[in-house]
Protein backbone atom coordinates (compact mmCIF):
# COMPACT_ATOMS: atom_id res chain seq x y z
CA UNK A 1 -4.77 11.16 -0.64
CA UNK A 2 -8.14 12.41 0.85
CA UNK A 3 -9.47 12.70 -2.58
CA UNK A 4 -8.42 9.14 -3.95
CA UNK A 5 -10.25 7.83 -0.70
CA UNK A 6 -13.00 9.97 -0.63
CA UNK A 7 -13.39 9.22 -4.68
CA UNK A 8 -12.63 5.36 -3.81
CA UNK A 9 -15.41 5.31 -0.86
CA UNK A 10 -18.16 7.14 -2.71
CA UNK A 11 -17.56 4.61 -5.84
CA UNK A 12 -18.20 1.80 -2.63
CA UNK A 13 -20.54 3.73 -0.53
CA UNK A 14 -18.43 3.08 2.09
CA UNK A 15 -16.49 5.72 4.24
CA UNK A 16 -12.92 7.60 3.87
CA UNK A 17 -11.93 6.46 6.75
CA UNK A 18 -13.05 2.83 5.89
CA UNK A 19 -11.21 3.26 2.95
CA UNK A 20 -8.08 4.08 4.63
CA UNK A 21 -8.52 1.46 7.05
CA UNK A 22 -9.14 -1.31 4.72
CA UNK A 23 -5.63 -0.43 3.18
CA UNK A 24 -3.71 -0.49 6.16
CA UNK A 25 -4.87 -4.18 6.50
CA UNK A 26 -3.83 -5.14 3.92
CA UNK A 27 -0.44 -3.64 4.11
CA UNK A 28 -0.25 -5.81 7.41
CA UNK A 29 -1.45 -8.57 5.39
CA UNK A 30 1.33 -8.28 2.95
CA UNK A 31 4.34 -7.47 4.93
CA UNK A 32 3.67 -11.13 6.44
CA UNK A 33 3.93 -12.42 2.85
CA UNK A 34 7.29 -14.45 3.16
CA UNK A 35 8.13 -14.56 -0.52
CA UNK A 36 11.42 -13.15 -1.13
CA UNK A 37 9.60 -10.83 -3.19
CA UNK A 38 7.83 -9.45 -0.82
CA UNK A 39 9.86 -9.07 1.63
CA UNK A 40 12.44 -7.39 -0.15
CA UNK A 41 9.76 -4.92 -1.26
CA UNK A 42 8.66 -4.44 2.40
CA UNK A 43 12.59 -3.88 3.71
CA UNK A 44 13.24 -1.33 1.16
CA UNK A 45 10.19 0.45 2.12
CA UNK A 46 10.40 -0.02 5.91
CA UNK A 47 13.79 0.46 6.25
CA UNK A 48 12.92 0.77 10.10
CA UNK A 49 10.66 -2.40 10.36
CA UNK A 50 7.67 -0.20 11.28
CA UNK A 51 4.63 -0.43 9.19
CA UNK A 52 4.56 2.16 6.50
CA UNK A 53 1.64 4.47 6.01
CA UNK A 54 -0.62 3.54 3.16
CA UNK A 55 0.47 7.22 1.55
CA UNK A 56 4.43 5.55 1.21
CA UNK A 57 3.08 2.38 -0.60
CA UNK A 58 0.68 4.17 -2.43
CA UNK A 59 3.70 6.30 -3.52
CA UNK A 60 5.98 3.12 -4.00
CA UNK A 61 3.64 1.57 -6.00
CA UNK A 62 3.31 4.18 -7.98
CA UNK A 63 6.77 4.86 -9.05
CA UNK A 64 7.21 1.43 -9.47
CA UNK A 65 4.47 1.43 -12.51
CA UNK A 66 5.74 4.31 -13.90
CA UNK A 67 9.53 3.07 -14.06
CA UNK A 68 8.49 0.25 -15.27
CA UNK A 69 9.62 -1.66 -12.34
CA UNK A 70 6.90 -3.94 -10.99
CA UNK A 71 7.27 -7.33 -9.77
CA UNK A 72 4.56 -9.76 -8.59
CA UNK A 73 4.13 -8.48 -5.47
């Protein structure tokens, strides 16, 4: 992941760390998205409630493209 931010932050002229930063507010944003949708997206990631790291949605997200699997969320 330190390369996609670091290649995402140069491409911004921003910071890694800004980079990383900026995701995990928007993960926040979207687990408050009430859409059933969402929120089923969010449970079966956070299985615990807790926020997961932006790594794990990266990841979800991910494997969601390449099964073909991706909703509107």
């Amino acid at each position: 992941m330190k390369n996609l931010y670091k290649a995402i932050a140069e491409e911004n002229k921003t910071t890694p760390y800004e980079v990383e930063d900026q995701i995990k507010i928007a993960i926040r944003a979207a687990m408050n998205d009430p859409s059933p949708e969402a929120q089923l997206f969010w449970k079966q990631l956070s299985q615990n409630g807790k926020e997961p790291s932006p790594e794990d949605v990266i990841n979800a997200v991910i494997a969601q493209i390449v099964n073909g699997t991706v909703s509107a969320v």
